[in-house]
Protein backbone atom coordinates (compact mmCIF):
# COMPACT_ATOMS: atom_id res chain seq x y z
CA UNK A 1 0.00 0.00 0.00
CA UNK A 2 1.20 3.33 -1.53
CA UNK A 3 0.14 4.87 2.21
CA UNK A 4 0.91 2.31 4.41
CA UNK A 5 2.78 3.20 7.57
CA UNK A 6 5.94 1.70 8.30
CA UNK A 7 6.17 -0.96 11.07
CA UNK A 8 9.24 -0.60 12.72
CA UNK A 9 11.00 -3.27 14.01
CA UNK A 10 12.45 -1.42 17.29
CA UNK A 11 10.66 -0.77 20.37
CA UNK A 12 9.20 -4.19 21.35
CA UNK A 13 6.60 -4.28 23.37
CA UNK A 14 6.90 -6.60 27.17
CA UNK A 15 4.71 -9.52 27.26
CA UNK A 16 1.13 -8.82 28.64
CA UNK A 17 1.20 -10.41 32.08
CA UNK A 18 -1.76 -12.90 32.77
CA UNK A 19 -4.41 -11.64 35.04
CA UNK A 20 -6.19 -13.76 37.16
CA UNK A 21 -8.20 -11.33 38.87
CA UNK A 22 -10.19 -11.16 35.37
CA UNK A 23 -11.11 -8.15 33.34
CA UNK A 24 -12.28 -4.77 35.60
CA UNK A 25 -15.21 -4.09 35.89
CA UNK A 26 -16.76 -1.95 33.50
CA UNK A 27 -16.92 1.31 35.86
CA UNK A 28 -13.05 1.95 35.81
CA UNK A 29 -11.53 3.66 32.64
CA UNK A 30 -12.14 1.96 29.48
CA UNK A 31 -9.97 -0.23 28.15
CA UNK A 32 -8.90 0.95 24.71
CA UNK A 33 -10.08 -2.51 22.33
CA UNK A 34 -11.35 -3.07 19.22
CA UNK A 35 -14.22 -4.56 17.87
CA UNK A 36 -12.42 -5.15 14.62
CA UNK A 37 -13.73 -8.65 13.75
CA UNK A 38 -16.38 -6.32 12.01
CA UNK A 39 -14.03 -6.84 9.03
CA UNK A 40 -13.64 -10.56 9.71
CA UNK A 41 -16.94 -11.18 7.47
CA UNK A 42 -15.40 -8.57 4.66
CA UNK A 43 -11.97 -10.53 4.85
CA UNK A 44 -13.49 -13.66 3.59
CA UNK A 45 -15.81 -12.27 1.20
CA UNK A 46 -13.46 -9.92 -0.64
CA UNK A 47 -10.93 -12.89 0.01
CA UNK A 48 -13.17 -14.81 -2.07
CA UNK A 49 -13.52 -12.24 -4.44
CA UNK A 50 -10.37 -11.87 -5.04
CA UNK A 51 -9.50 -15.31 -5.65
CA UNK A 52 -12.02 -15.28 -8.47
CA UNK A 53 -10.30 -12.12 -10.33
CA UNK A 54 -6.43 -12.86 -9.36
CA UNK A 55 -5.13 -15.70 -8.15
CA UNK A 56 -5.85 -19.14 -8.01
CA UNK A 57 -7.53 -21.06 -5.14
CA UNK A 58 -4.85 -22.94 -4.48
CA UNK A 59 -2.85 -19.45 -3.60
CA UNK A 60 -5.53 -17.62 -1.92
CA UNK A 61 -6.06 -20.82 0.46
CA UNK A 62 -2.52 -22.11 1.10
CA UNK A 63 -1.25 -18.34 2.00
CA UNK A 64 -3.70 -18.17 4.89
CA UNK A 65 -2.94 -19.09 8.33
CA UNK A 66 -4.90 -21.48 10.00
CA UNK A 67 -5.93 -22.89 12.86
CA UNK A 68 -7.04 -26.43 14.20
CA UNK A 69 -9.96 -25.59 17.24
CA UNK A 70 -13.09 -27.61 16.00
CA UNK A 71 -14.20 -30.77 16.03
CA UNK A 72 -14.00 -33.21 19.09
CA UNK A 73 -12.55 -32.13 22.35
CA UNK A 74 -9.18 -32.88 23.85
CA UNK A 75 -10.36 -34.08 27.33
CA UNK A 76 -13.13 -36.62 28.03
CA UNK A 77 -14.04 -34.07 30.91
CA UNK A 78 -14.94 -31.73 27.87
CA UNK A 79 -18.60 -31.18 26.65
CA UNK A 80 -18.67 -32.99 22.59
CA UNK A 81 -19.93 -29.96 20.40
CA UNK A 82 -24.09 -30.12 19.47
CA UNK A 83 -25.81 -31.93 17.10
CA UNK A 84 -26.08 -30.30 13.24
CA UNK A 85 -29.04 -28.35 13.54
CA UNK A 86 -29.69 -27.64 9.46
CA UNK A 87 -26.96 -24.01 9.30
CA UNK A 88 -23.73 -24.08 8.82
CA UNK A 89 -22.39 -21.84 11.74
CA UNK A 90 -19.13 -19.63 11.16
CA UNK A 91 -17.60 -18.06 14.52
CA UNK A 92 -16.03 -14.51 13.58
CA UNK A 93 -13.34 -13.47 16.25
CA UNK A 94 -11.96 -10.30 16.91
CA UNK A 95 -8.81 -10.50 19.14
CA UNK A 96 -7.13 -7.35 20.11
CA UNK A 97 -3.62 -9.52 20.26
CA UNK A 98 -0.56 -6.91 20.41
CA UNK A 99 1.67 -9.52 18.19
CA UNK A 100 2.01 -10.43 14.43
CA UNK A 101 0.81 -13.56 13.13
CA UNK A 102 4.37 -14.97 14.07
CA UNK A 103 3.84 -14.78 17.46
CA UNK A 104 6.17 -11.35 17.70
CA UNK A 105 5.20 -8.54 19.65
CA UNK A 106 4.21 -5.36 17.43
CA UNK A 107 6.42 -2.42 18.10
CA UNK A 108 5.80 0.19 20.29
CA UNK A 109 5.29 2.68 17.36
CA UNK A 110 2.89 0.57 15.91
CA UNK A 111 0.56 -0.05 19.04
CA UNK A 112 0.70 3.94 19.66
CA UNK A 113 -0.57 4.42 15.80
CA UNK A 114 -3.89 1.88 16.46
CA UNK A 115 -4.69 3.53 19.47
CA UNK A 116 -3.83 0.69 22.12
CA UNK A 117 -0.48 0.85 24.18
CA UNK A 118 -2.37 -1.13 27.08
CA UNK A 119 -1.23 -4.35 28.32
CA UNK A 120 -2.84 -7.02 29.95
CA UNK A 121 -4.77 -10.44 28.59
CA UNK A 122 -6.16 -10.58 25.25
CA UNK A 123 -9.37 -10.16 25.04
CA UNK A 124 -12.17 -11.10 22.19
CA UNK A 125 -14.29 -8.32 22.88
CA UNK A 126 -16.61 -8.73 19.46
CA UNK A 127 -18.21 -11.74 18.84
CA UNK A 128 -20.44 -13.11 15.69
CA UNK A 129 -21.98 -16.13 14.42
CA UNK A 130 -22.68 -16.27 11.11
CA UNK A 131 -25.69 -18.78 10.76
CA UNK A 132 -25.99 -19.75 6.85
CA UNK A 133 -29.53 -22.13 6.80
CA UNK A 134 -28.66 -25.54 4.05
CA UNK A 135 -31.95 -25.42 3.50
CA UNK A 136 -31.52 -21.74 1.45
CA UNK A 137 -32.62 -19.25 3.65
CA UNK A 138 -31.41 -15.75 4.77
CA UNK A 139 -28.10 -15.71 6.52
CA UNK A 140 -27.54 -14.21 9.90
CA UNK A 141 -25.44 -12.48 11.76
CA UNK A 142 -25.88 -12.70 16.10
CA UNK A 143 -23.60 -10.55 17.96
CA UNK A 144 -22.75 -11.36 21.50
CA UNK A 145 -21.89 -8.84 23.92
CA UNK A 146 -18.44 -8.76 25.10
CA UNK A 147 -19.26 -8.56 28.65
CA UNK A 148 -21.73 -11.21 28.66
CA UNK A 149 -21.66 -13.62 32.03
CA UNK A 150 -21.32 -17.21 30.67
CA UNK A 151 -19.96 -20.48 32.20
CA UNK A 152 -16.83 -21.57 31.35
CA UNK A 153 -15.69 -24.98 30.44
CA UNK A 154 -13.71 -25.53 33.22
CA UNK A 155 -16.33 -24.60 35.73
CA UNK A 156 -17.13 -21.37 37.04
CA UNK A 157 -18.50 -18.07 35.48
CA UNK A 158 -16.65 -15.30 33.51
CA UNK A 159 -16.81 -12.57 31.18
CA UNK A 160 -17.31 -14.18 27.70
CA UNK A 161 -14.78 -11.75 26.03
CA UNK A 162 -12.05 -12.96 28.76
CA UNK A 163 -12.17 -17.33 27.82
CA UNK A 164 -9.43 -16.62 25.18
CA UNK A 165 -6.57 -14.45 27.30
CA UNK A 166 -7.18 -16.35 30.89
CA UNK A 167 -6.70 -19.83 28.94
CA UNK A 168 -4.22 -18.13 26.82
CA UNK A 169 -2.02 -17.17 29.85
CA UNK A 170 -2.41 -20.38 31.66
CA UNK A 171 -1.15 -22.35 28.17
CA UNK A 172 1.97 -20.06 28.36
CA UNK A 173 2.61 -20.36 32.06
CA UNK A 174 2.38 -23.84 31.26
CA UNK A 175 4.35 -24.08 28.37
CA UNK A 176 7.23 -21.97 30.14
CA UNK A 177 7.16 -24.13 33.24
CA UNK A 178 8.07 -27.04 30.49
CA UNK A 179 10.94 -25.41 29.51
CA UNK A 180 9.71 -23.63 26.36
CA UNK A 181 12.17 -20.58 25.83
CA UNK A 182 10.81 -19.49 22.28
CA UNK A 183 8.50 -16.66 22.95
CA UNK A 184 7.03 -16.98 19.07
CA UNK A 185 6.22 -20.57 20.06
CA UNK A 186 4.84 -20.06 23.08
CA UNK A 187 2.62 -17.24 21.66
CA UNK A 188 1.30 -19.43 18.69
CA UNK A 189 0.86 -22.53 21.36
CA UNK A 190 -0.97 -20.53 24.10
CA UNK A 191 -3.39 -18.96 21.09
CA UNK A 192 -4.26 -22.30 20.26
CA UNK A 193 -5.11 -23.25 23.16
CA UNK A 194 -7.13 -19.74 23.95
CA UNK A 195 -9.04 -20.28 20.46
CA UNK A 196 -10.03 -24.14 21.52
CA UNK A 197 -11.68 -22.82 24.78
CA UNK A 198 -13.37 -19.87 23.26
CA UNK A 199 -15.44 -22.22 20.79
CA UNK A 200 -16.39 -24.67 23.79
CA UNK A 201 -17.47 -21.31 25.14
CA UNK A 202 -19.34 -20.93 22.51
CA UNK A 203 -20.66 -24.33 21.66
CA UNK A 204 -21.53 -24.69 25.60
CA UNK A 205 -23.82 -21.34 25.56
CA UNK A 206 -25.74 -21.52 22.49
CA UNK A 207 -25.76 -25.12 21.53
CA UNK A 208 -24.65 -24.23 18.63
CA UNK A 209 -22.29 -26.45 16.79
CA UNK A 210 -19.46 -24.24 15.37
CA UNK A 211 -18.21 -25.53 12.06
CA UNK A 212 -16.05 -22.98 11.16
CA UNK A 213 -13.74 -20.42 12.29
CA UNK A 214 -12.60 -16.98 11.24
CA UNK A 215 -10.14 -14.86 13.26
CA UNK A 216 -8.93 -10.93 12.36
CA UNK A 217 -6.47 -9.32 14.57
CA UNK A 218 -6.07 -5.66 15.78
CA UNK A 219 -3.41 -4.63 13.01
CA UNK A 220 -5.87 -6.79 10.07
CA UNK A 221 -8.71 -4.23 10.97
CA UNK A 222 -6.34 -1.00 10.62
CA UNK A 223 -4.79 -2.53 7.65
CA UNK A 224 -8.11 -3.39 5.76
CA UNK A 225 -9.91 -0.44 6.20
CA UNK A 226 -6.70 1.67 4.95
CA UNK A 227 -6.75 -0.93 1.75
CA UNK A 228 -10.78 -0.11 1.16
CA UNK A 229 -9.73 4.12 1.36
CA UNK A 230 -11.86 4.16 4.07
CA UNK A 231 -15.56 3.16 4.75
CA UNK A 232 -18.62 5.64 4.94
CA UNK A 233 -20.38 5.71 8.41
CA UNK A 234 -23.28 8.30 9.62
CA UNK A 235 -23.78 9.49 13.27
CA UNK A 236 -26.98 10.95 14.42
CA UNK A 237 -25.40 13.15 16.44
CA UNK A 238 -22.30 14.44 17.44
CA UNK A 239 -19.90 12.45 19.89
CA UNK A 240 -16.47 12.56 21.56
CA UNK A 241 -14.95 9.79 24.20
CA UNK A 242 -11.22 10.25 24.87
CA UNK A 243 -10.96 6.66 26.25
CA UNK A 244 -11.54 5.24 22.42
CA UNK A 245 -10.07 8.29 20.71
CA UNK A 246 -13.73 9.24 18.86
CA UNK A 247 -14.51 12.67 18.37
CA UNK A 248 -17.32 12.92 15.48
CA UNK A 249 -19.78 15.48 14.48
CA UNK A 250 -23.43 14.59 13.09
CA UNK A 251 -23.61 13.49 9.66
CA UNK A 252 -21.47 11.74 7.17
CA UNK A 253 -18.15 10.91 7.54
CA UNK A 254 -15.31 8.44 5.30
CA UNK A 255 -13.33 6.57 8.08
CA UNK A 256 -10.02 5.07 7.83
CA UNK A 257 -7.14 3.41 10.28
CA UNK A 258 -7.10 4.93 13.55
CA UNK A 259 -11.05 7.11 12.42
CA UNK A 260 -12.15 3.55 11.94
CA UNK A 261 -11.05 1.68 15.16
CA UNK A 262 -12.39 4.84 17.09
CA UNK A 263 -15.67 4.50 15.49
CA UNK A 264 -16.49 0.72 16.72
CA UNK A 265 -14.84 0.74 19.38
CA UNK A 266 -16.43 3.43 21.44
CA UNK A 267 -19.38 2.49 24.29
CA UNK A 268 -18.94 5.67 26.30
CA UNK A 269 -21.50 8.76 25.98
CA UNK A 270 -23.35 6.18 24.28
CA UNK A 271 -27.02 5.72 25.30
CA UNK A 272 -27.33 1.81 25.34
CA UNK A 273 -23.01 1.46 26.26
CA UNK A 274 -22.27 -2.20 24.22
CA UNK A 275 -25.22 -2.51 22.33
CA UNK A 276 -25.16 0.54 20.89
CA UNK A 277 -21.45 -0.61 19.88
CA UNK A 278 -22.35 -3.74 18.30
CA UNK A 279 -25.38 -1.75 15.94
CA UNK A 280 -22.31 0.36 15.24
CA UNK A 281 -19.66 -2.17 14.20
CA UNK A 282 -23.08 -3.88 12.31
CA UNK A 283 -23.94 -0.56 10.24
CA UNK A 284 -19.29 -0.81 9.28
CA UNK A 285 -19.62 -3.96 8.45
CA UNK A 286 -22.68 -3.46 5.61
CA UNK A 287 -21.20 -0.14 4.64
CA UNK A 288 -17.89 -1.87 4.38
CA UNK A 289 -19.49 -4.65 2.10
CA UNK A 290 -21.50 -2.34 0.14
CA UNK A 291 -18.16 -0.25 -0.64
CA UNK A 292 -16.20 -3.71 -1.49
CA UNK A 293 -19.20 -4.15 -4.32
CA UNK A 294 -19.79 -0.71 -5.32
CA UNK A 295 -16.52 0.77 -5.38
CA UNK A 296 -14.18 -0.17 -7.87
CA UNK A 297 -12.40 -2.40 -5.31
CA UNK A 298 -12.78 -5.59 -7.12
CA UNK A 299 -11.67 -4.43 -10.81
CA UNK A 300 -8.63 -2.67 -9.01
CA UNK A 301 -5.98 -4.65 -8.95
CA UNK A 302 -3.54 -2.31 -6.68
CA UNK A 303 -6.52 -2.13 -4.06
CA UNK A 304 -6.91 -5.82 -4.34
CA UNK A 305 -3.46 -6.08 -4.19
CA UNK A 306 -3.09 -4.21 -0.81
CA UNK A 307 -6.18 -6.18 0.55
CA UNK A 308 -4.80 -9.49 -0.20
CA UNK A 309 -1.69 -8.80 1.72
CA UNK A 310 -3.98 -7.17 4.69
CA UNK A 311 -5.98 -10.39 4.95
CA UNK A 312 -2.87 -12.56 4.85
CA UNK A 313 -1.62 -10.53 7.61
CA UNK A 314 -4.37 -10.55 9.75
CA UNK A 315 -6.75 -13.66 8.86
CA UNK A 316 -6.94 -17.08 10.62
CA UNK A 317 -9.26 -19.60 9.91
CA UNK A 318 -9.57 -23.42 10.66
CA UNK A 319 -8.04 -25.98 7.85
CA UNK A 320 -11.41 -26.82 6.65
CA UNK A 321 -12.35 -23.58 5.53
CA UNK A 322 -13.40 -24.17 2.21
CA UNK A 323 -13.29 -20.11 0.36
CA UNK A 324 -14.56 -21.78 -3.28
CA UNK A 325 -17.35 -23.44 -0.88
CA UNK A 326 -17.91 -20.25 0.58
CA UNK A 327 -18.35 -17.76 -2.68
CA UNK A 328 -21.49 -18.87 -3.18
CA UNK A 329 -22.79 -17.98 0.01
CA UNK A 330 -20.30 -14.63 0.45
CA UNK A 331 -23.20 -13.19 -2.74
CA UNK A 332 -25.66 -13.12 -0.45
CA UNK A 333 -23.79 -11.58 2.26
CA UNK A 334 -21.92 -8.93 0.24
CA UNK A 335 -25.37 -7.89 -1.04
CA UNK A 336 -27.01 -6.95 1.74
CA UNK A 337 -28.97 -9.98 2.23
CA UNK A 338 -27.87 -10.71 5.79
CA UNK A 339 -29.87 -9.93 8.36
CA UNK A 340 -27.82 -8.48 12.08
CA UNK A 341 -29.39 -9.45 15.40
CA UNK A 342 -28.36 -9.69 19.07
CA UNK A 343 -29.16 -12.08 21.50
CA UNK A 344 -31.38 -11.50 23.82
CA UNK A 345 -30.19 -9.77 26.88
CA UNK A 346 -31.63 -9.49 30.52
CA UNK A 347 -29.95 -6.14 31.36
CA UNK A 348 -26.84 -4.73 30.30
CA UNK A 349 -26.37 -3.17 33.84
CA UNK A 350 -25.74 -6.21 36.00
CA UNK A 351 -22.87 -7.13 38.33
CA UNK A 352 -21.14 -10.40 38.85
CA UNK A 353 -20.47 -11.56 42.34
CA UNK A 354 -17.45 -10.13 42.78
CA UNK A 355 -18.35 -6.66 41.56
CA UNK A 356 -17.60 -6.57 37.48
CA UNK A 357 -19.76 -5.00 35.58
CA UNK A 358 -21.64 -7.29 33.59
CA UNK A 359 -24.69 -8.12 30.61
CA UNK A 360 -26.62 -10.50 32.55
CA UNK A 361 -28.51 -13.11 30.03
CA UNK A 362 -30.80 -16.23 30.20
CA UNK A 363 -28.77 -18.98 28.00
CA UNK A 364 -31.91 -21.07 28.26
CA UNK A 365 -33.43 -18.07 26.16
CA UNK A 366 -30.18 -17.26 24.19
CA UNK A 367 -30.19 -20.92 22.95
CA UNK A 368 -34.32 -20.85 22.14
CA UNK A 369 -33.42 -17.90 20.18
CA UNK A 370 -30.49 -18.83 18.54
CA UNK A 371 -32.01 -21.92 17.28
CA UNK A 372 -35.37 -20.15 15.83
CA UNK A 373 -32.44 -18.44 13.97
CA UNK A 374 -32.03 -21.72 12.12
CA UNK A 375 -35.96 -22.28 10.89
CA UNK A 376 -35.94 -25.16 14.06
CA UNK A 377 -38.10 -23.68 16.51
CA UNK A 378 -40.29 -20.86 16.82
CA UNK A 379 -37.42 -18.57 18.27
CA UNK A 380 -37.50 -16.78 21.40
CA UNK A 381 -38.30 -12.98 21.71
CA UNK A 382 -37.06 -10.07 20.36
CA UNK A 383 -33.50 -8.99 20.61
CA UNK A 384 -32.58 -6.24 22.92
CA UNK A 385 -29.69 -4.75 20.61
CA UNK A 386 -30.47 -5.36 17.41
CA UNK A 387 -32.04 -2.06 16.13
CA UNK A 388 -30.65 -0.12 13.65
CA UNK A 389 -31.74 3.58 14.07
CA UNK A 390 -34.65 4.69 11.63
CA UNK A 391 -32.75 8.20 9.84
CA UNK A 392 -30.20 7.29 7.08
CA UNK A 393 -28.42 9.71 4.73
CA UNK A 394 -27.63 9.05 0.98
CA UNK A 395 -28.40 5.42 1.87
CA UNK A 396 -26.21 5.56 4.67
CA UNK A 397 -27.87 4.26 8.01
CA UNK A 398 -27.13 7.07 11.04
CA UNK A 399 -26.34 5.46 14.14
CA UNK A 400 -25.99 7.07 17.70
């Protein structure tokens, strides 16, 4: 990319330590994350686009990075995933990892131009299933809210955004206590191990099956939206949060880079906090996809150019991961014809018992829900954070 900052190769950054207190509660300052797996869904389809219009399959698919977390569990203790229950489910991860794809730390320079110089666990702090009925119907999208209070496989209750870093630091503690001295390896180990627990997670609250996986990292999302030339976005009204870096008037605005992880990731001085966040990073991801089909970016071969080597930076998914298998179904989504819920949500103002702040949730109504979703039951309720706000300008849907 003709724009692209440089990544510097000084300055690396110290290891996040793990925490086992857990992620604080919601009241202190706000960590600065990113819900960048937004761009997850627009990886693979304009992946799959551009394997149609420049390279083969077979160098689209073998360039990718992937990961083995599905399937049967490790552990007889372990809960065996659910039954096939007529979608094919896709798990869209967005990690806010401060390392490259090797396992290496990014550079000081580089965490100061996204925005995040915090340390401390990695955290998955947006969450989608993509449900894709076999029998033809409408895809969708559910979000899950990062601070959702789920059991985890091990026993207990946590934050669902904090399965991946707490397993990920007790796979390196681990690993280390083994005698494993290479940092990359113990990085790409303890992420495996993370990713397995997350879609048990997963698996374990919806009873949904997860048959594939899709991962984007902090970096991807800066990288992909600079590739696009930014994405259009609309705000009803003026809005500024110094925690995320956003500071937006009303109307129309073209967001790139560091514009772009300020815009999904902010929840303060917003009405509904996390909620309002997801219908944000929902409203990117269509504008995203409309500006992938619209634009020019597919019969550009320098933009597709600078995408491919985004997505190969920044995209994991599991071995199986079929993109040819996939086009098909990425029309549908690209076009609009994808509908974005939430799951339903008790109240997003609860507290765990020892004091987090917390989105308190019925799974027995999550997993009714979830499943109507499908076409196999009769679904359960309405959403609580699904709605888009009504006003739009030239097309473009105007959020809070």
């Amino acid at each position: 990319m003709d724009d692209e900052p440089e990544w510097p190769a000084e300055e690396p950054v110290a290891e996040p330590a793990p925490d086992s207190a857990g992620p604080a509660p919601r009241r202190r300052s706000v960590p600065r994350r990113v819900g960048q797996v937004v761009l997850a869904l627009l990886s693979v389809v304009a992946l799959v686009a551009t394997g149609y219009a420049y390279l083969t399959y077979h160098q689209v698919q073998g360039d990718l990075h992937t990961t083995d977390v599905l399937g049967e569990p490790d552990s007889p203790d372990v809960q065996a995933p659910p039954a096939d229950d007529g979608a094919e489910d896709i798990l869209l991860v967005g990690v806010d990892a401060r390392t490259d794809m090797q396992g290496n730390p990014l550079p000081l320079s580089v965490l100061k131009t996204l925005r995040t110089e915090q340390t401390g666990a990695i955290n998955t702090d947006t969450l989608i299933i993509l449900r894709v009925p076999k029998n033809g119907g409408k895809p969708v999208a559910i979000s899950i809210p990062r601070d959702t209070w789920v059991t985890v496989p091990k026993g207990g209750q946590a934050k669902i955004n904090s399965v991946f870093g707490t397993t990920k630091a007790a796979a390196a503690a681990q690993l280390r206590a083994q005698g494993k001295r290479d940092q990359a390896e113990i990085e790409r180990d303890s992420d495996q191990a993370g990713r397995k627990a997350l879609v048990q997670t997963i698996q374990d609250f919806t009873q949904v099956r997860v048959d594939h996986y899709a991962e984007v990292n902090l970096l991807g999302f800066y990288l992909i939206t600079e590739a696009l030339g930014g994405v259009q976005v609309c705000l009803s009204h003026a809005t500024e949060d110094k925690d995320s870096g956003a500071d937006f008037s009303a109307g129309l605005h073209t967001v790139t880079g560091a514009e772009a992880l300020s815009f999904v990731r902010q929840r303060k001085n917003l009405p509904r906090g996390d909620l309002d966040r997801i219908v944000r990073q929902q409203v990117f991801l269509g504008s995203a996809l409309h500006k992938v089909l619209t634009a020019g970016v597919l019969t550009s071969p320098s933009k597709m150019s600078d995408l491919t080597d985004a997505l190969h930076k920044s995209l994991v998914l599991d071995p199986d991961f079929d993109l040819l298998q996939f086009a098909e179904k990425a029309k549908g989504l690209a076009s609009g014809d994808v509908t974005f819920e939430t799951i339903p949500v008790i109240t997003i103002n609860g507290r765990s018992p020892d004091g987090q702040s917390i989105v308190e949730v019925d799974p027995k109504a999550v997993q009714q829900y979830v499943a109507g979703l499908a076409g196999r039951t009769g679904g359960g309720g309405a959403a609580s954070g699904g709605g888009f706000a009504q006003a739009s300008i030239n097309g473009v849907t105007c959020v809070n």
